[in-house]
Protein backbone atom coordinates (compact mmCIF):
# COMPACT_ATOMS: atom_id res chain seq x y z
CA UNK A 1 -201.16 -72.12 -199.45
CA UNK A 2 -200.06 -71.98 -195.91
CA UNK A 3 -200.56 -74.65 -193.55
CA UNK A 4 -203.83 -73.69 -191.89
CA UNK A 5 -205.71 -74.20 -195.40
CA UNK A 6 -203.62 -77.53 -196.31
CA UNK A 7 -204.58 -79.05 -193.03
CA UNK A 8 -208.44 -78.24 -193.42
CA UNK A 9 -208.16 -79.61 -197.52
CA UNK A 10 -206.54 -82.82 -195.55
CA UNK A 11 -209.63 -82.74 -192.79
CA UNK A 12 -211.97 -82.02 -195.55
CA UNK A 13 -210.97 -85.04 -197.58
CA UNK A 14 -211.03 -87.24 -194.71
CA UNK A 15 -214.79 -86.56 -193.98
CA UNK A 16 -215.49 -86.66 -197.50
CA UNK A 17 -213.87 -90.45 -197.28
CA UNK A 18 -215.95 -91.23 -194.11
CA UNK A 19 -218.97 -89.80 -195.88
CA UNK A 20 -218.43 -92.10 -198.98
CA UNK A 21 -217.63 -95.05 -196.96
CA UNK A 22 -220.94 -94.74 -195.07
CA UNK A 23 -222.85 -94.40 -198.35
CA UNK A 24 -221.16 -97.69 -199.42
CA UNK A 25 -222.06 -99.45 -196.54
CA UNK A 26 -225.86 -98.47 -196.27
CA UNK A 27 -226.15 -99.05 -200.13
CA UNK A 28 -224.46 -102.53 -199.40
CA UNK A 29 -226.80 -103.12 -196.58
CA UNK A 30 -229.73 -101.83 -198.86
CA UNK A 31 -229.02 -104.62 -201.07
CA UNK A 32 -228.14 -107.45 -198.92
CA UNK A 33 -231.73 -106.83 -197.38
CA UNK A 34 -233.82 -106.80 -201.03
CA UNK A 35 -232.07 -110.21 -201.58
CA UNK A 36 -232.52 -111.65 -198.40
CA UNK A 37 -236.20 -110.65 -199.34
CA UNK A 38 -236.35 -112.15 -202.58
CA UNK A 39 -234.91 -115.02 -201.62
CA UNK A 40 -237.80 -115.55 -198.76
CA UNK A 41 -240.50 -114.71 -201.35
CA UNK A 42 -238.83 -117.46 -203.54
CA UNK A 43 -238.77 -119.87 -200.50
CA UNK A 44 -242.31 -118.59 -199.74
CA UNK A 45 -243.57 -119.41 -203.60
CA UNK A 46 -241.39 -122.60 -203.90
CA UNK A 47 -243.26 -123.75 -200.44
CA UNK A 48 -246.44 -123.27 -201.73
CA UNK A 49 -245.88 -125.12 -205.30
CA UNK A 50 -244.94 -128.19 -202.96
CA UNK A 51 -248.43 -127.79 -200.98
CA UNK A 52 -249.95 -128.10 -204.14
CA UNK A 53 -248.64 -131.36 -205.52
């Protein structure tokens, strides 16, 4: 392999990384948001069985 194609494999595996991270991060975010929503629908539900009593 000459150096031309080993520095594109290197620049192709760098935005492969950067691609991955970014996937991480939006799945993490994904999740962090459907807990912070079941936790507010638990608040929510826990409110109203204290109206009730």
């Amino acid at each position: 392999m000459n150096k031309a194609n080993i520095e594109g494999l290197i620049n192709l595996e760098i935005e492969l990384a950067k691609s991955i991270l970014e996937l991480k991060e939006e799945h993490e975010t994904t999740v962090l948001e459907k807990r912070e929503n079941l936790l507010t629908n638990l608040e929510l539900v826990i409110s109203k069985k204290k109206g009730k009593k």
